[in-house]
PDB file of N, CA and C in Angstrom:
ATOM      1  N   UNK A   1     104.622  30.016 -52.645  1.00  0.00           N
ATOM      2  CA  UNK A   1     103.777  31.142 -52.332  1.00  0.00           C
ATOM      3  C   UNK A   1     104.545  32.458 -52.536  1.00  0.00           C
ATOM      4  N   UNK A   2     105.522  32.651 -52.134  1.00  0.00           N
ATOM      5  CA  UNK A   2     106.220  33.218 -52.074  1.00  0.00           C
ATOM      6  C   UNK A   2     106.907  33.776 -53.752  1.00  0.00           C
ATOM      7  N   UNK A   3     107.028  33.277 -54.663  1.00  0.00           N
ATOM      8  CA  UNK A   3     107.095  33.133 -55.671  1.00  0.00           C
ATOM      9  C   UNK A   3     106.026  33.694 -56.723  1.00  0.00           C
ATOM     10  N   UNK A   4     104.733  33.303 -56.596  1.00  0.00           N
ATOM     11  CA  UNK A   4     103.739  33.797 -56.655  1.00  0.00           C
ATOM     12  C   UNK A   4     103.478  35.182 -56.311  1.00  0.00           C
ATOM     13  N   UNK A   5     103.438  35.892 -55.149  1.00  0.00           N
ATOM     14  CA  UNK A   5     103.802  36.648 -54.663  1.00  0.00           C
ATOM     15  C   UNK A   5     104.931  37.707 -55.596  1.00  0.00           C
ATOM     16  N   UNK A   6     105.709  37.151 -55.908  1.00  0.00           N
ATOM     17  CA  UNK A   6     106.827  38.243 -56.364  1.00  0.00           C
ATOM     18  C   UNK A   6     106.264  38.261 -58.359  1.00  0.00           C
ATOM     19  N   UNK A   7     105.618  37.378 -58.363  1.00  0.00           N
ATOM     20  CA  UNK A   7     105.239  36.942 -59.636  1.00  0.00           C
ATOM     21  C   UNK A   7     103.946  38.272 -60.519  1.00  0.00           C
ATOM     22  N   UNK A   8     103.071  38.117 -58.923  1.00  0.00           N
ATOM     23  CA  UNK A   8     102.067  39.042 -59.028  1.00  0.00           C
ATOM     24  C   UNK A   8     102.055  40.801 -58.658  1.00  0.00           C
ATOM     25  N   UNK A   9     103.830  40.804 -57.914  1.00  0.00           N
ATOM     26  CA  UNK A   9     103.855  42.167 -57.993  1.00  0.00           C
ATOM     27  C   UNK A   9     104.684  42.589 -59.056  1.00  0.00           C
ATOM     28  N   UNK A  10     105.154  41.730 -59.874  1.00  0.00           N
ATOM     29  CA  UNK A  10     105.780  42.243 -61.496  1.00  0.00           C
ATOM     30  C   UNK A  10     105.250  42.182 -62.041  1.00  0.00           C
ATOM     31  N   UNK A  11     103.956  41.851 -62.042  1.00  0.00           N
ATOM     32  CA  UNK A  11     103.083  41.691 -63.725  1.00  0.00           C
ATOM     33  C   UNK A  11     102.351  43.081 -63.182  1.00  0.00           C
ATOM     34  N   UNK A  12     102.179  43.132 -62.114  1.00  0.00           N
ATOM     35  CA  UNK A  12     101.205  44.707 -61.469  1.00  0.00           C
ATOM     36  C   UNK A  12     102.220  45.764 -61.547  1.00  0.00           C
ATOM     37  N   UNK A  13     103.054  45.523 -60.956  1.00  0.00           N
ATOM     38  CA  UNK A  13     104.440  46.753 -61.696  1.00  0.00           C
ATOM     39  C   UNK A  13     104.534  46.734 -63.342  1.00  0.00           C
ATOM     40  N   UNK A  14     104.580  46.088 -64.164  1.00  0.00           N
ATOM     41  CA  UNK A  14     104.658  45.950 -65.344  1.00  0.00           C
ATOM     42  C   UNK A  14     103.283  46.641 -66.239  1.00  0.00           C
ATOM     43  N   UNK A  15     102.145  46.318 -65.856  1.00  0.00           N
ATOM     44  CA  UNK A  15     100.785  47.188 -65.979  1.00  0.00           C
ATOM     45  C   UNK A  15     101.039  48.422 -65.940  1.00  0.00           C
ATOM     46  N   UNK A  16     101.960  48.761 -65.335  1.00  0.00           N
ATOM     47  CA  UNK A  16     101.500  50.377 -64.323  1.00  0.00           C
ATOM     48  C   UNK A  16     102.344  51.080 -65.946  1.00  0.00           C
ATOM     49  N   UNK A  17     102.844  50.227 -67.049  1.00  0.00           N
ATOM     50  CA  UNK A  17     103.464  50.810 -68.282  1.00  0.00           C
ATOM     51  C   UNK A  17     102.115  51.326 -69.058  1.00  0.00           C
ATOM     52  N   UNK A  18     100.921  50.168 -68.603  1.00  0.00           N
ATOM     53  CA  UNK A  18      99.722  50.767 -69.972  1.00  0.00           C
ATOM     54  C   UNK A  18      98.545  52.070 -69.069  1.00  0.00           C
ATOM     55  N   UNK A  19      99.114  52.177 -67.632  1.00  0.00           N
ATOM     56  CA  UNK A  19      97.853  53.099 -66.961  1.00  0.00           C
ATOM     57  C   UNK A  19      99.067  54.411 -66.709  1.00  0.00           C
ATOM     58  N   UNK A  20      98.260  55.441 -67.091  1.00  0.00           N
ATOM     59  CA  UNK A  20      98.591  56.466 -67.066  1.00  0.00           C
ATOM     60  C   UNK A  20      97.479  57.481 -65.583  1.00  0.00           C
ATOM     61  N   UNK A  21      98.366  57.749 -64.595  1.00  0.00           N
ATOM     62  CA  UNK A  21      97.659  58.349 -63.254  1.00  0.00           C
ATOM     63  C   UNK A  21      97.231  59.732 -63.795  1.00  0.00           C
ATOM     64  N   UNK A  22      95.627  59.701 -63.787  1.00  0.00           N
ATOM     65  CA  UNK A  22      95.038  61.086 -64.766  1.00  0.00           C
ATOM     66  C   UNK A  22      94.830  62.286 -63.401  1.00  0.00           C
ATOM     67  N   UNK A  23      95.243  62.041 -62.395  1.00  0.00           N
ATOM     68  CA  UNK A  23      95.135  63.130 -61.092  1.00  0.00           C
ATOM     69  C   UNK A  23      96.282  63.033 -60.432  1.00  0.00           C
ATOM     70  N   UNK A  24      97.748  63.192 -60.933  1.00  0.00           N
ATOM     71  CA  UNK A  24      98.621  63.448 -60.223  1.00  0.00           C
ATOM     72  C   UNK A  24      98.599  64.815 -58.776  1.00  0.00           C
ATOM     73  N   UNK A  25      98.910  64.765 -58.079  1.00  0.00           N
ATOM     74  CA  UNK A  25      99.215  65.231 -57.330  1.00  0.00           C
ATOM     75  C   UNK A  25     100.544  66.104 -57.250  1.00  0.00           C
ATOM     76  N   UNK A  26     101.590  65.169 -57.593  1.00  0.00           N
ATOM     77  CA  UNK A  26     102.731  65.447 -57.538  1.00  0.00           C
ATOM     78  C   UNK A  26     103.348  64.870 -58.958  1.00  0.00           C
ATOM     79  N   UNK A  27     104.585  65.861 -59.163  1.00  0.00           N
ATOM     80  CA  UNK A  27     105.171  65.088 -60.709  1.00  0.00           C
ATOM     81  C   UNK A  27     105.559  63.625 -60.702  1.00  0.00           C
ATOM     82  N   UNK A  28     106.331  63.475 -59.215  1.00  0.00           N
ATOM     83  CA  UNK A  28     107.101  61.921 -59.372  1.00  0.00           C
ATOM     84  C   UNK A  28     106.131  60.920 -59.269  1.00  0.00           C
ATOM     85  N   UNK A  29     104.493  61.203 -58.863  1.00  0.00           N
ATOM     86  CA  UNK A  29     103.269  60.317 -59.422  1.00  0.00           C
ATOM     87  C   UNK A  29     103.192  59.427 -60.045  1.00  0.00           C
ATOM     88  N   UNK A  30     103.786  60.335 -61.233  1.00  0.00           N
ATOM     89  CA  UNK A  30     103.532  59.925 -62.816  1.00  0.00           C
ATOM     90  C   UNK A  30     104.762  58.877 -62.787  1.00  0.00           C
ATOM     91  N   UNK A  31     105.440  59.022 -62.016  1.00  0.00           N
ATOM     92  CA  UNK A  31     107.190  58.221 -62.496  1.00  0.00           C
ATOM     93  C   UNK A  31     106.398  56.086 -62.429  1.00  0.00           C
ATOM     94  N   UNK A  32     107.760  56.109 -63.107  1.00  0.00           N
ATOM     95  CA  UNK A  32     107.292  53.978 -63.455  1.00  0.00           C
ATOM     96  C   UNK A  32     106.764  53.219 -61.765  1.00  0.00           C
ATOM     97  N   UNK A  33     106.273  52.568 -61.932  1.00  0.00           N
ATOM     98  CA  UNK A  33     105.955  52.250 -60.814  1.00  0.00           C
ATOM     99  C   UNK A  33     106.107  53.025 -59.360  1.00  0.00           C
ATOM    100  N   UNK A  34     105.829  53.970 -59.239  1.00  0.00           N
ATOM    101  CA  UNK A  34     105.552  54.831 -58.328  1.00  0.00           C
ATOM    102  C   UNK A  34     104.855  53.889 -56.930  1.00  0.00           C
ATOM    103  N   UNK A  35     103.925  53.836 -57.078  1.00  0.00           N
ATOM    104  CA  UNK A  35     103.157  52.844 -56.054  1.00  0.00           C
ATOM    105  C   UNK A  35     103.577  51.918 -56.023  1.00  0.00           C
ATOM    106  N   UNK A  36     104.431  50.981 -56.209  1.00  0.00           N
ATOM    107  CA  UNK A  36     105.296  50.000 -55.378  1.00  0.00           C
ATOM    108  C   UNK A  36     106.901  50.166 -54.781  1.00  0.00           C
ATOM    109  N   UNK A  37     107.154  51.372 -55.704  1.00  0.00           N
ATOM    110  CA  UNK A  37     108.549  51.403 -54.764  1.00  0.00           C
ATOM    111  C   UNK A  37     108.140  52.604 -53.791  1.00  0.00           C
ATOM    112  N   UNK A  38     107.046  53.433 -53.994  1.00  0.00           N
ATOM    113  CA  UNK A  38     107.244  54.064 -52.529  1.00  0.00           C
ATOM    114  C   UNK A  38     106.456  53.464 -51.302  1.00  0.00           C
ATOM    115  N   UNK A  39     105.472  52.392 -51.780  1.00  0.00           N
ATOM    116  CA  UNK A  39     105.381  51.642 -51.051  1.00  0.00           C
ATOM    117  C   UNK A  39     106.347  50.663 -49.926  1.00  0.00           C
ATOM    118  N   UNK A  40     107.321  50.113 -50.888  1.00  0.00           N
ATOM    119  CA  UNK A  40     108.229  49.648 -50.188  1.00  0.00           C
ATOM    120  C   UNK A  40     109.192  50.701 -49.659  1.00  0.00           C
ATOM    121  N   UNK A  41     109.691  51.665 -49.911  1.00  0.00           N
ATOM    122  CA  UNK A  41     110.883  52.821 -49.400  1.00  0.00           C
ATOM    123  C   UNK A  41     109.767  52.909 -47.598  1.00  0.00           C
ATOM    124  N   UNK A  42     108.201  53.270 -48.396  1.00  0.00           N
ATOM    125  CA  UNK A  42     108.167  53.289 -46.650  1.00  0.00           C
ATOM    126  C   UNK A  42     107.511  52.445 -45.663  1.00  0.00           C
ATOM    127  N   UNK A  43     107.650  50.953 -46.249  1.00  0.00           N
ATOM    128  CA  UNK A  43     107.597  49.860 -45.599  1.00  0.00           C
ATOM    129  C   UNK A  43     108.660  49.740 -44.621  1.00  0.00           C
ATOM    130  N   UNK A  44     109.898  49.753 -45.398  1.00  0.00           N
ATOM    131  CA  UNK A  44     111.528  49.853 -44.726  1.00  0.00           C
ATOM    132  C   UNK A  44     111.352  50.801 -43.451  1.00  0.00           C
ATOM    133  N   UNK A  45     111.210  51.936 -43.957  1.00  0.00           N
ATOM    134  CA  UNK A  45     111.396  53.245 -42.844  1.00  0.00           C
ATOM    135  C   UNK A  45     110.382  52.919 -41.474  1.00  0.00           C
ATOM    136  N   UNK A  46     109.134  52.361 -41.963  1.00  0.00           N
ATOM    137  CA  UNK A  46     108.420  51.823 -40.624  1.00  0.00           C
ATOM    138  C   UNK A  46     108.921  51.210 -40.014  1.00  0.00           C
ATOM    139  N   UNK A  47     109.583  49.715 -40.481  1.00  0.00           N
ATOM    140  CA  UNK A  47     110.404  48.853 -39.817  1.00  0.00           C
ATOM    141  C   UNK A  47     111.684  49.570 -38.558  1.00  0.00           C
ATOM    142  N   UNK A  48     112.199  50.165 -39.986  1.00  0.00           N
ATOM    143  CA  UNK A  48     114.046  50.491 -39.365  1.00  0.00           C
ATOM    144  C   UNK A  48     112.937  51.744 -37.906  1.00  0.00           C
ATOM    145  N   UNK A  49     112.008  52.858 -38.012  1.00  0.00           N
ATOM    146  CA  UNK A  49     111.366  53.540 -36.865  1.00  0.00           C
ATOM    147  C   UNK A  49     111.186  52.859 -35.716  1.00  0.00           C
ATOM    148  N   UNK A  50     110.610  51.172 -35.946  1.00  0.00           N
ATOM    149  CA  UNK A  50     110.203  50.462 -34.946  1.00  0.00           C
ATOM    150  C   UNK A  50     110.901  50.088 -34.158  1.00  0.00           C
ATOM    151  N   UNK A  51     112.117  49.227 -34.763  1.00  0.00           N
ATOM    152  CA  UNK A  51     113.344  48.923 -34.269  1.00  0.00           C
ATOM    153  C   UNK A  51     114.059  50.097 -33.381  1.00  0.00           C
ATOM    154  N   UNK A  52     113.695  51.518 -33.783  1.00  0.00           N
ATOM    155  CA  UNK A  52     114.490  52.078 -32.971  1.00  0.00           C
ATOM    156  C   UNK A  52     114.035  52.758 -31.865  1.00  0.00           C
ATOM    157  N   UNK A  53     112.011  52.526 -31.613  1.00  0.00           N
ATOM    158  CA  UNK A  53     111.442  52.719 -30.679  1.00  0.00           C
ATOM    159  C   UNK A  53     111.738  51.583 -30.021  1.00  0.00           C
ATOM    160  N   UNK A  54     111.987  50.436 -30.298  1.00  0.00           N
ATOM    161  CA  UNK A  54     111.626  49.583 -29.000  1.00  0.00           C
ATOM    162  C   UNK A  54     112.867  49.612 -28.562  1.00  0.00           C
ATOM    163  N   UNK A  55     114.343  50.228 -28.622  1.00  0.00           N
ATOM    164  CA  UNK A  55     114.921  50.843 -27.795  1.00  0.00           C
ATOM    165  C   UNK A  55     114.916  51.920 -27.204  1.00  0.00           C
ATOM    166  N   UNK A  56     114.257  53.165 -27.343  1.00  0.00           N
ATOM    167  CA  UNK A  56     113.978  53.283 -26.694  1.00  0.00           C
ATOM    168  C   UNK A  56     112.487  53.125 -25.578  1.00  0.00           C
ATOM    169  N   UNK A  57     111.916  52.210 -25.676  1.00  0.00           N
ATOM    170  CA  UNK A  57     110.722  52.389 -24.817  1.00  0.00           C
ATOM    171  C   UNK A  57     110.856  51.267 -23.734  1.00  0.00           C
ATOM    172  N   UNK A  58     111.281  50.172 -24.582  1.00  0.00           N
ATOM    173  CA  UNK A  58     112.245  48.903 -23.754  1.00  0.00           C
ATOM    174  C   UNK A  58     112.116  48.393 -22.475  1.00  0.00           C
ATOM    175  N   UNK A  59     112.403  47.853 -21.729  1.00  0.00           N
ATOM    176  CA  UNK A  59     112.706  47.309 -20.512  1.00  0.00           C
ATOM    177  C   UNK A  59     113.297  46.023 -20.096  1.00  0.00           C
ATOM    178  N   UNK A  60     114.325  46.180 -19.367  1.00  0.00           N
ATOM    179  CA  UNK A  60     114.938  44.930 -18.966  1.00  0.00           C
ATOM    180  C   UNK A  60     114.279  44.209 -18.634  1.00  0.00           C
ATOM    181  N   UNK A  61     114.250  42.576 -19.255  1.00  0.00           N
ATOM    182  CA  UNK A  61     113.509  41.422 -19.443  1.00  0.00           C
ATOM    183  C   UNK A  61     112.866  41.407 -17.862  1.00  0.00           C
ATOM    184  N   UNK A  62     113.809  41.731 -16.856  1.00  0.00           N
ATOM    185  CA  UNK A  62     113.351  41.230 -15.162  1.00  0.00           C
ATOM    186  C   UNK A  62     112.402  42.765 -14.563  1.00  0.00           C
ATOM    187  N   UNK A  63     112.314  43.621 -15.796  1.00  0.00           N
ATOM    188  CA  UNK A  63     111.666  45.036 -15.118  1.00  0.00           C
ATOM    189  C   UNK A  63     111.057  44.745 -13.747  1.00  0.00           C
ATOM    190  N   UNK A  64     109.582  43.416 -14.259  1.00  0.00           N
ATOM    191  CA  UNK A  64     108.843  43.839 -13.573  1.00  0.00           C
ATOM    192  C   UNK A  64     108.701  42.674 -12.260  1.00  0.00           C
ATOM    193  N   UNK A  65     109.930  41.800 -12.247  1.00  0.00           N
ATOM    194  CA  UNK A  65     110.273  41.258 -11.223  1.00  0.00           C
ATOM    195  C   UNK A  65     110.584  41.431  -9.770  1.00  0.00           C
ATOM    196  N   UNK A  66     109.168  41.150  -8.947  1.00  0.00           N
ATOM    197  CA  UNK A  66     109.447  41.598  -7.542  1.00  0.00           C
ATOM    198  C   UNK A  66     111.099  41.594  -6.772  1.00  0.00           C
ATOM    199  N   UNK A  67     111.486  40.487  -6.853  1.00  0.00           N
ATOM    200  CA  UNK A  67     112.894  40.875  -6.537  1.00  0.00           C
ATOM    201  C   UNK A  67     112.969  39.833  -5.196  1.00  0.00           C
ATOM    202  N   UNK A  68     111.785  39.899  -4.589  1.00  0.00           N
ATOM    203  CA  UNK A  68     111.593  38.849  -3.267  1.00  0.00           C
ATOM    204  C   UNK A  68     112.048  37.527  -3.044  1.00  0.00           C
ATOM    205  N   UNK A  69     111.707  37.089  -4.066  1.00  0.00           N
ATOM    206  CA  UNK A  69     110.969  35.373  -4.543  1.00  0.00           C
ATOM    207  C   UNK A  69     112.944  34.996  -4.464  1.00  0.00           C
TER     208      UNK A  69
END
């Protein structure tokens, strides 16, 4: 699956040689596969953000442990 997967985002990266983006926005738009590597650049950055909220938002595993028992 997995394979497949990497199979079907190189032949779709590889396409992106015969489509030309006719409403750029921005110049680097136009650059080679644009839509999959900035896709992934901010796949990463979500991740590595998350990781560094759930320190801080966190709580020690026993937070919410009465303490009684």
């Amino acid at each position: 699956m997995i394979i497949a997967l990497v199979v079907i985002c190189a032949g779709l990266a590889l396409a992106d040689l015969f489509y030309t983006n006719p409403h750029p926005h921005f110049g680097i738009e136009s650059s080679f596969a644009f839509q999959a590597w900035f896709g992934f650049v901010t796949f990463v950055v979500i991740v590595f953000l998350g990781r560094l909220l759930r320190l801080i938002v966190s709580r020690p595993e026993d937070y919410y442990h009465d303490g009684d028992r």
